[in-house]
PDB file of N, CA and C in Angstrom:
ATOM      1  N   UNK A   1      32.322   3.166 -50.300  1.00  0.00           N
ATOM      2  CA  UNK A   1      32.090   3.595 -48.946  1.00  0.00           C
ATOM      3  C   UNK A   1      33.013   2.818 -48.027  1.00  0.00           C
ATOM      4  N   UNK A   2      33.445   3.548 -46.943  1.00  0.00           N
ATOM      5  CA  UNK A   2      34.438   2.793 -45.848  1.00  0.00           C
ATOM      6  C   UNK A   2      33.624   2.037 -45.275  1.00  0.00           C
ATOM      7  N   UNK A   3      33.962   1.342 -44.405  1.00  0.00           N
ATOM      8  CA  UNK A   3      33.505   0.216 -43.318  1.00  0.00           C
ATOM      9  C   UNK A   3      32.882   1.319 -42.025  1.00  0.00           C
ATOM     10  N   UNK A   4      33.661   2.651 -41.609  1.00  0.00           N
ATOM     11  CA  UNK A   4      32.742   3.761 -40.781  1.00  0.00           C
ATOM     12  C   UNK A   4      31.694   3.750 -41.275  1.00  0.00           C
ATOM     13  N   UNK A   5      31.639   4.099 -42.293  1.00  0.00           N
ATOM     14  CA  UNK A   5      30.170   4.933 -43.003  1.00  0.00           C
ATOM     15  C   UNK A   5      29.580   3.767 -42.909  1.00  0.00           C
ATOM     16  N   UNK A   6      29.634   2.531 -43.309  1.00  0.00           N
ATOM     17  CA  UNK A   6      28.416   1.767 -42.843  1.00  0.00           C
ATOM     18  C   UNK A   6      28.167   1.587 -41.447  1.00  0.00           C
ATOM     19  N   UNK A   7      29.218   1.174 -40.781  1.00  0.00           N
ATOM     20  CA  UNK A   7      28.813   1.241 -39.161  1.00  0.00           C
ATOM     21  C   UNK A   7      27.910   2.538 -38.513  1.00  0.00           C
ATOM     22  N   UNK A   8      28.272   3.656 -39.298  1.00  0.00           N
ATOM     23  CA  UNK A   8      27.652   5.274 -39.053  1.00  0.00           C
ATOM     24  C   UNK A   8      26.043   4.373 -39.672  1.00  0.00           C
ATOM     25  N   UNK A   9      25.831   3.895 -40.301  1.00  0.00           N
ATOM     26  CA  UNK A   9      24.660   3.819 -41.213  1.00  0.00           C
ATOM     27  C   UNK A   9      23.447   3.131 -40.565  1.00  0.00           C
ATOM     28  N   UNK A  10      24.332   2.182 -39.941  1.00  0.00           N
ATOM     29  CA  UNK A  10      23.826   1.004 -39.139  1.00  0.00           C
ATOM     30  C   UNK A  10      23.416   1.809 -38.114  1.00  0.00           C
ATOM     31  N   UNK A  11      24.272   2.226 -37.363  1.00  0.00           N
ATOM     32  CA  UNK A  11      24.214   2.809 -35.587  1.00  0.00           C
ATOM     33  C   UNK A  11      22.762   4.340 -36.346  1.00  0.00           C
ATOM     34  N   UNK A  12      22.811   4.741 -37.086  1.00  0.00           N
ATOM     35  CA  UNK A  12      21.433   5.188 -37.473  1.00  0.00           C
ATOM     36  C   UNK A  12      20.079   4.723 -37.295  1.00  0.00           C
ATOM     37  N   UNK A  13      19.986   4.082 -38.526  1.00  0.00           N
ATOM     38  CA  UNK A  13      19.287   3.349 -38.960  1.00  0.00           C
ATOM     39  C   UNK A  13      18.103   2.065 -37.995  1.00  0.00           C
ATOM     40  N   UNK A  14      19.287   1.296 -36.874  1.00  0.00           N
ATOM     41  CA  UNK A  14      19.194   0.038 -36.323  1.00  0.00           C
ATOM     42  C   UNK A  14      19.338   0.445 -35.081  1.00  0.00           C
ATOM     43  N   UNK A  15      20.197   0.986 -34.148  1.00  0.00           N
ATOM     44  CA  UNK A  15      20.227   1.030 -33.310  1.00  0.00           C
ATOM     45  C   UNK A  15      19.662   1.797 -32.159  1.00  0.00           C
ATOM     46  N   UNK A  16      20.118   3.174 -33.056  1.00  0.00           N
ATOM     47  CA  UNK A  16      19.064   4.571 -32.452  1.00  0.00           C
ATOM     48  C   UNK A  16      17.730   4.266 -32.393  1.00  0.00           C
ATOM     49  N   UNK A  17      17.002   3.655 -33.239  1.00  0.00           N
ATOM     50  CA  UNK A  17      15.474   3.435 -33.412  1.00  0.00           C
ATOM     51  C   UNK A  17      15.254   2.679 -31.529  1.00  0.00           C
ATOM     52  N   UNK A  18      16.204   1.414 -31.851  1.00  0.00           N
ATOM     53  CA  UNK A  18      15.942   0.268 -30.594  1.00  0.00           C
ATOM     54  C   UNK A  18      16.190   1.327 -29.261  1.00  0.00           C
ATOM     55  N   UNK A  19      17.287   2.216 -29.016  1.00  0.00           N
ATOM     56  CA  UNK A  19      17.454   2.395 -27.782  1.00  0.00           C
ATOM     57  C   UNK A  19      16.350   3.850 -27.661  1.00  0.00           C
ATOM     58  N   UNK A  20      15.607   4.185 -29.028  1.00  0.00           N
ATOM     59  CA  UNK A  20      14.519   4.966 -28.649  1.00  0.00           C
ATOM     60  C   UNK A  20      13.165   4.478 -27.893  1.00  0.00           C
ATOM     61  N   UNK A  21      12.969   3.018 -28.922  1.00  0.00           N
ATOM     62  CA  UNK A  21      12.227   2.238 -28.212  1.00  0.00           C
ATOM     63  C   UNK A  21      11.919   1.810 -26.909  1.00  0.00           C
ATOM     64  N   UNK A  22      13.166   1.154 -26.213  1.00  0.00           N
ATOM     65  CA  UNK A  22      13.462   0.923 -25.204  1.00  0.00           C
ATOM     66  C   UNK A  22      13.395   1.955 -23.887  1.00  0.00           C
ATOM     67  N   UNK A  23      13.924   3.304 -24.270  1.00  0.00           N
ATOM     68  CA  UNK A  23      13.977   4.295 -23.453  1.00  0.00           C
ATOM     69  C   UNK A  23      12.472   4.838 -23.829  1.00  0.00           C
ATOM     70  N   UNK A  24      11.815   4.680 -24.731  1.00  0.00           N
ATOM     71  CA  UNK A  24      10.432   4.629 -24.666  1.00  0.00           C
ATOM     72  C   UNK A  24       9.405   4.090 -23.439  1.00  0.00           C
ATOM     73  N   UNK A  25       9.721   2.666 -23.687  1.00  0.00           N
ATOM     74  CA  UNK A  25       9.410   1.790 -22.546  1.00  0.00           C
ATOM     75  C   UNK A  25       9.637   2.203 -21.302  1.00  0.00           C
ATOM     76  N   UNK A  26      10.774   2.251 -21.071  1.00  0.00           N
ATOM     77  CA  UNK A  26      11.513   2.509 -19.294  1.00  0.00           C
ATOM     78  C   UNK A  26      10.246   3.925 -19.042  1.00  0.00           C
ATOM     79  N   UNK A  27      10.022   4.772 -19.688  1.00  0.00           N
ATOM     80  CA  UNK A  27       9.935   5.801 -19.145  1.00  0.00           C
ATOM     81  C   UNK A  27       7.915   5.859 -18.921  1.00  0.00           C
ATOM     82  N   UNK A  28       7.744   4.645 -20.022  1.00  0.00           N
ATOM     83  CA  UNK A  28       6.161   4.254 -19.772  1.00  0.00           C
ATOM     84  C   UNK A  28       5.673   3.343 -18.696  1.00  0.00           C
ATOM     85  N   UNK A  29       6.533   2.798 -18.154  1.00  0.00           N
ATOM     86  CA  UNK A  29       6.730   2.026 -16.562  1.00  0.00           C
ATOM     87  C   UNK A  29       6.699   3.141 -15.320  1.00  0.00           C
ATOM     88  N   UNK A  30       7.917   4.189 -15.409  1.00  0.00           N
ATOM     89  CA  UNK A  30       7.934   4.844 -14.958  1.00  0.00           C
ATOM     90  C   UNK A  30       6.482   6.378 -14.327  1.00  0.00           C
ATOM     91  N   UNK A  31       6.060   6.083 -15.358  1.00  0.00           N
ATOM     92  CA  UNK A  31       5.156   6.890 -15.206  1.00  0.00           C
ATOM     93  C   UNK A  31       3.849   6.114 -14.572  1.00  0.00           C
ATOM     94  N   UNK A  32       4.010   4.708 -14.810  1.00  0.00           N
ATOM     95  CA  UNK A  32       2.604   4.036 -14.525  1.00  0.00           C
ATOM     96  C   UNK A  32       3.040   3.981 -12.779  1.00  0.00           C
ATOM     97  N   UNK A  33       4.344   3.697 -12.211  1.00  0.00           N
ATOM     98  CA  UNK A  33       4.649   3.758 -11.134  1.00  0.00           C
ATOM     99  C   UNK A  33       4.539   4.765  -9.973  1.00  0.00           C
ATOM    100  N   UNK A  34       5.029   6.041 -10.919  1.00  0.00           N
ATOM    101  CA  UNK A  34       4.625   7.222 -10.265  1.00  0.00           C
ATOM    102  C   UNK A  34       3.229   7.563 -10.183  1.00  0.00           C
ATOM    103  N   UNK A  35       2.604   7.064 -11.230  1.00  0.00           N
ATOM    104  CA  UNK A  35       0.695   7.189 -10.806  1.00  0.00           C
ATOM    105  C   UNK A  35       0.461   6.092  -9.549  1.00  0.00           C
ATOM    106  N   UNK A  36       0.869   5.092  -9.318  1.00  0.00           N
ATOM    107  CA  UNK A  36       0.670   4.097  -8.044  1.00  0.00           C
ATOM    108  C   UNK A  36       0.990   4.671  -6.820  1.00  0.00           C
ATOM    109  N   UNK A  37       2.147   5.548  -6.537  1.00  0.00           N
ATOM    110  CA  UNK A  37       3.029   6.334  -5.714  1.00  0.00           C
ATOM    111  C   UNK A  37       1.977   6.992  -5.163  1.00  0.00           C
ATOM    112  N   UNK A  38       1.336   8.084  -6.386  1.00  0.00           N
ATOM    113  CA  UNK A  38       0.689   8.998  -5.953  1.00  0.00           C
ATOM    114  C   UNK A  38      -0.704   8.366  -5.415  1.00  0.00           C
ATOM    115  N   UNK A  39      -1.132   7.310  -6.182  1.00  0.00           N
ATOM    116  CA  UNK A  39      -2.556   7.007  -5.556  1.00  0.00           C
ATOM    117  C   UNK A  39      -2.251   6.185  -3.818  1.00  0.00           C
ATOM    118  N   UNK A  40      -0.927   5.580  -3.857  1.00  0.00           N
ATOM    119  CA  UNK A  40      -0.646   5.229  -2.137  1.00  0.00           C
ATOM    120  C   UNK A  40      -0.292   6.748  -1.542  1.00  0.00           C
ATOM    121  N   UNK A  41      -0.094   7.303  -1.799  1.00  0.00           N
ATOM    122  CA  UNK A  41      -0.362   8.774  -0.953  1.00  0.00           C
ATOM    123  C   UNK A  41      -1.477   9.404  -0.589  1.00  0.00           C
ATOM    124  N   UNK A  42      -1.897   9.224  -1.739  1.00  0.00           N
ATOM    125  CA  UNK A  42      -3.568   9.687  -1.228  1.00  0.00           C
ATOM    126  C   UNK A  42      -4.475   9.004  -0.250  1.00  0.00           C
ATOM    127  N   UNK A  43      -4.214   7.769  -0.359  1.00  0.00           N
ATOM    128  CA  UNK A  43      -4.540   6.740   0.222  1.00  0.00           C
ATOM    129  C   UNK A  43      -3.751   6.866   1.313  1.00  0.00           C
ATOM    130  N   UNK A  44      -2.882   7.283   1.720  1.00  0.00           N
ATOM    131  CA  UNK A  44      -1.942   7.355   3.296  1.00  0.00           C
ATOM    132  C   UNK A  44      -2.902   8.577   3.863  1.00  0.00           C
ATOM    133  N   UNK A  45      -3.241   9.678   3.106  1.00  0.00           N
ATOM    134  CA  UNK A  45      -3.492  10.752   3.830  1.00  0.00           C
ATOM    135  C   UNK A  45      -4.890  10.448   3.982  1.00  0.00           C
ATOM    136  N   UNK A  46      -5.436   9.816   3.591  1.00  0.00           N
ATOM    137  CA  UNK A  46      -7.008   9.627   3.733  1.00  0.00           C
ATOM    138  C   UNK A  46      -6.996   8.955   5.327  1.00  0.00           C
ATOM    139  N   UNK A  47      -6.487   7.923   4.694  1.00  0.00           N
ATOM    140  CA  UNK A  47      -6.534   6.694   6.458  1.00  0.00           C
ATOM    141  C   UNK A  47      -6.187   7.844   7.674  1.00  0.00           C
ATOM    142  N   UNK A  48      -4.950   8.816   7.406  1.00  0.00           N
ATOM    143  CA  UNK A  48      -4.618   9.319   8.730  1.00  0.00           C
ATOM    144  C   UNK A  48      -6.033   9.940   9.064  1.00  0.00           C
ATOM    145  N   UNK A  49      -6.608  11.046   8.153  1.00  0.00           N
ATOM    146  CA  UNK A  49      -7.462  11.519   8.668  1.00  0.00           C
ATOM    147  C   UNK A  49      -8.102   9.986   9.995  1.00  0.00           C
ATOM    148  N   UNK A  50      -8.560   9.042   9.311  1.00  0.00           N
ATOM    149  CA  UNK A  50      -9.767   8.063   9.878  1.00  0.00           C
ATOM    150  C   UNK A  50      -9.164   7.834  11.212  1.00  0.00           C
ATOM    151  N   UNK A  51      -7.745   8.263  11.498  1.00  0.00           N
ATOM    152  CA  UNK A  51      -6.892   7.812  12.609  1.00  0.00           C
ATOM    153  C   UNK A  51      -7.061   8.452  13.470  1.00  0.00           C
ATOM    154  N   UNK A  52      -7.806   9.791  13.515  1.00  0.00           N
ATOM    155  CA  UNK A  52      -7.887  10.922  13.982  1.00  0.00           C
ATOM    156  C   UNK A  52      -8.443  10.537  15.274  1.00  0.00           C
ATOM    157  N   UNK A  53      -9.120   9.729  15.292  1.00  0.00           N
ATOM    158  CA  UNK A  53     -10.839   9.044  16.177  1.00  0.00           C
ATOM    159  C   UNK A  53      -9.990   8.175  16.920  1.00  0.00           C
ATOM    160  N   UNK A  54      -8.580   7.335  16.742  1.00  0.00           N
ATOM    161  CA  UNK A  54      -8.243   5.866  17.582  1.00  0.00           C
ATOM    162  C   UNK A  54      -8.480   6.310  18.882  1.00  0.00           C
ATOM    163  N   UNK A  55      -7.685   7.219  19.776  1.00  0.00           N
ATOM    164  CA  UNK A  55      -7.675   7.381  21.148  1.00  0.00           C
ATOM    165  C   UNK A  55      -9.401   6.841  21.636  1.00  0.00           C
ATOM    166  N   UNK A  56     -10.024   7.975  21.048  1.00  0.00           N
ATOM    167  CA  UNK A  56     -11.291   7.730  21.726  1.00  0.00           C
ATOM    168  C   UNK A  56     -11.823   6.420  20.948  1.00  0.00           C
ATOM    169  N   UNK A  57     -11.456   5.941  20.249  1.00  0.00           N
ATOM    170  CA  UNK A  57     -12.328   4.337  20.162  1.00  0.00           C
ATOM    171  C   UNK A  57     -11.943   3.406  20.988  1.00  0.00           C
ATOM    172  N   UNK A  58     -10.367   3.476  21.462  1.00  0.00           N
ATOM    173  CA  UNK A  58      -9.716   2.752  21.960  1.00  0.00           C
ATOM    174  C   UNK A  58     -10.284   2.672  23.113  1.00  0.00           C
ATOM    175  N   UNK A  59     -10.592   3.896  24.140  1.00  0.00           N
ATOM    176  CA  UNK A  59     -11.044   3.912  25.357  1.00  0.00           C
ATOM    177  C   UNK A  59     -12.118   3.634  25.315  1.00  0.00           C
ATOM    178  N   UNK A  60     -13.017   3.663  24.718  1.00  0.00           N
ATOM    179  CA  UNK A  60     -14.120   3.131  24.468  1.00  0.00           C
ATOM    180  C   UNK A  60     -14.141   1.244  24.634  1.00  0.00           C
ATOM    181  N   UNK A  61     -13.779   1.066  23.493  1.00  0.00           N
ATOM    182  CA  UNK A  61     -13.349  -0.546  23.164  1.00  0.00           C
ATOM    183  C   UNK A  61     -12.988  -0.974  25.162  1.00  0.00           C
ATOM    184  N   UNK A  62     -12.134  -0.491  25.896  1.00  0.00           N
ATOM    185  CA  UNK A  62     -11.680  -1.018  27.420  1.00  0.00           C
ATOM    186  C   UNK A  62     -12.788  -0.501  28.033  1.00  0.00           C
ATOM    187  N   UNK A  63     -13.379   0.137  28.017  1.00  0.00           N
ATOM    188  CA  UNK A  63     -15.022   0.377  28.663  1.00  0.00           C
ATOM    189  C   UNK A  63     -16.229  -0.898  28.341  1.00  0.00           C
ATOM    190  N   UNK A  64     -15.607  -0.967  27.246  1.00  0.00           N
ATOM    191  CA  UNK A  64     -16.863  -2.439  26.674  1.00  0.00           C
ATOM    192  C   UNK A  64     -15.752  -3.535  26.858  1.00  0.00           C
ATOM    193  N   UNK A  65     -14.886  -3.590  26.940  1.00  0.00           N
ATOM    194  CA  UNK A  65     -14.054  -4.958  28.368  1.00  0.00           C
ATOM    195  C   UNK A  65     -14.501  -4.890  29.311  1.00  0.00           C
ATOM    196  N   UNK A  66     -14.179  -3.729  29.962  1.00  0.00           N
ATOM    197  CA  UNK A  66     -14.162  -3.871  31.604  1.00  0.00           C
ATOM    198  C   UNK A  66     -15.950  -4.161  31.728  1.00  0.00           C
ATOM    199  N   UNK A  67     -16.716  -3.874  30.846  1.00  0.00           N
ATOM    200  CA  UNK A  67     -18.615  -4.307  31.517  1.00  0.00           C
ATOM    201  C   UNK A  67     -18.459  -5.634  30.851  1.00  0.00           C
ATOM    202  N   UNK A  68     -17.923  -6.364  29.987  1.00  0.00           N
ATOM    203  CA  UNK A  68     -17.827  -7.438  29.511  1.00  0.00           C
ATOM    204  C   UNK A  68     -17.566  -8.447  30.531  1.00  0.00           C
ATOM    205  N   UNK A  69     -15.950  -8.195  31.306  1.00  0.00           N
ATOM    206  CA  UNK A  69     -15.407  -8.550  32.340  1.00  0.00           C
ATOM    207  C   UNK A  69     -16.471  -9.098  32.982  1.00  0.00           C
ATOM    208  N   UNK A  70     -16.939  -7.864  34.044  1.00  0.00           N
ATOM    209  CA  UNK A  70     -17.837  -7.800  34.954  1.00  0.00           C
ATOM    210  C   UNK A  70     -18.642  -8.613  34.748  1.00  0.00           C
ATOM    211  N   UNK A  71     -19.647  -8.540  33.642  1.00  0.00           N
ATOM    212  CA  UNK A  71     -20.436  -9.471  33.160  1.00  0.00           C
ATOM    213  C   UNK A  71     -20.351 -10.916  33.624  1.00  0.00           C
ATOM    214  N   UNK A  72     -19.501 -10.859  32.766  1.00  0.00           N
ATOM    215  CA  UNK A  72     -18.694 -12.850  32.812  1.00  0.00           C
ATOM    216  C   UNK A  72     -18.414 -13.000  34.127  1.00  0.00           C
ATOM    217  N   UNK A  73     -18.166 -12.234  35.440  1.00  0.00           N
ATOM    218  CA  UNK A  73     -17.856 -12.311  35.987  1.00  0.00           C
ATOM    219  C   UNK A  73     -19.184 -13.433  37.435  1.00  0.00           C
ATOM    220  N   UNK A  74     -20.004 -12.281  37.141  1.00  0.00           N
ATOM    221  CA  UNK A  74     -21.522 -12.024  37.848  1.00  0.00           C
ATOM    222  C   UNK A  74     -22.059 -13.130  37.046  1.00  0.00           C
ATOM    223  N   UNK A  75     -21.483 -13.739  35.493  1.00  0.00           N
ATOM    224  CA  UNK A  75     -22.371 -15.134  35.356  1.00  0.00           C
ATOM    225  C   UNK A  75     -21.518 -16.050  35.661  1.00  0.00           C
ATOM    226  N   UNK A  76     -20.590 -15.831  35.915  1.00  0.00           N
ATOM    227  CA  UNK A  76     -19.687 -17.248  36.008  1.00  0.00           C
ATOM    228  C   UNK A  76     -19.984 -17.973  37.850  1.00  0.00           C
ATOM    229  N   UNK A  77     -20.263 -16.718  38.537  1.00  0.00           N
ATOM    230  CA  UNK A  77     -20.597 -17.253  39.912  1.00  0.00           C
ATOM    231  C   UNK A  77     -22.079 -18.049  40.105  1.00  0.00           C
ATOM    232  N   UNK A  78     -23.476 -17.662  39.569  1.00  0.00           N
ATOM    233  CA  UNK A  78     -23.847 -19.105  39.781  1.00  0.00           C
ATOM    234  C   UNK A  78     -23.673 -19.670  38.890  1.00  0.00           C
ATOM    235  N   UNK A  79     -23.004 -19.786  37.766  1.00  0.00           N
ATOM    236  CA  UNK A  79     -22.988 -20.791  36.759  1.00  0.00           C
ATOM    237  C   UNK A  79     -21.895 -22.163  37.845  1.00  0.00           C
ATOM    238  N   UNK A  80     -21.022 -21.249  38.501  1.00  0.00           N
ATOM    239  CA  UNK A  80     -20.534 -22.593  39.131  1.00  0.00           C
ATOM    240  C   UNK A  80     -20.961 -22.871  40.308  1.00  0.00           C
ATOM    241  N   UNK A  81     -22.034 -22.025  41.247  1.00  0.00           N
ATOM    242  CA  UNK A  81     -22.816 -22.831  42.214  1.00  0.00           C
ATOM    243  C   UNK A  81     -24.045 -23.968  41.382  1.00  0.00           C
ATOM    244  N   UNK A  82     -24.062 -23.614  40.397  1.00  0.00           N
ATOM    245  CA  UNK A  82     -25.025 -25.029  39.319  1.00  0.00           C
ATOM    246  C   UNK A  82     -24.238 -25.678  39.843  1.00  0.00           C
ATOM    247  N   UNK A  83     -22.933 -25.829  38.991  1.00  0.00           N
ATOM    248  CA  UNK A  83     -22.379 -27.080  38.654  1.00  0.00           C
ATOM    249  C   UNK A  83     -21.241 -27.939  39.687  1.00  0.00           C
ATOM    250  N   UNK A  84     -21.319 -26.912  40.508  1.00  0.00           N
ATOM    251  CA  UNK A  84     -20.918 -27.669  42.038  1.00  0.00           C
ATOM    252  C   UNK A  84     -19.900 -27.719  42.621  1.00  0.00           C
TER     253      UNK A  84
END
């Protein structure tokens, strides 16, 4: 046998197996990634829905400032005729 035919024998045998392996691998990463992808998508479209509501919480939330304000306001005056 020539020195090809074993190199042919080898690159069979040894090598093809490994870069099946390997390209095995890459493509079992790949897929675990694209399942992550898809579950942060789902997860993006869920939250927007919950986003739906900000405006009106928001105005809400400065409605419970501004009586907060006030509040603190109406105690802070005799709190400092107490204290002088």
């Amino acid at each position: 046998m020539s020195l090809w035919m074993w190199g042919n024998i080898i690159l069979i045998i040894v090598v093809v197996p490994v870069l099946v392996a390997l390209l095995n691998m890459v493509l079992g990463a790949l897929e675990r990634i694209r399942g992550a992808a898809d579950d942060t998508l789902a997860g993006g479209v869920a939250l927007i829905g919950e986003l739906n509501t900000t405006p009106d919480l928001l105005a809400t939330t400065d409605d419970v400032i501004k009586e907060v304000a006030n509040g603190a306001v109406r105690y802070a005056g005799p709190v400092s005729k107490l204290l002088g």
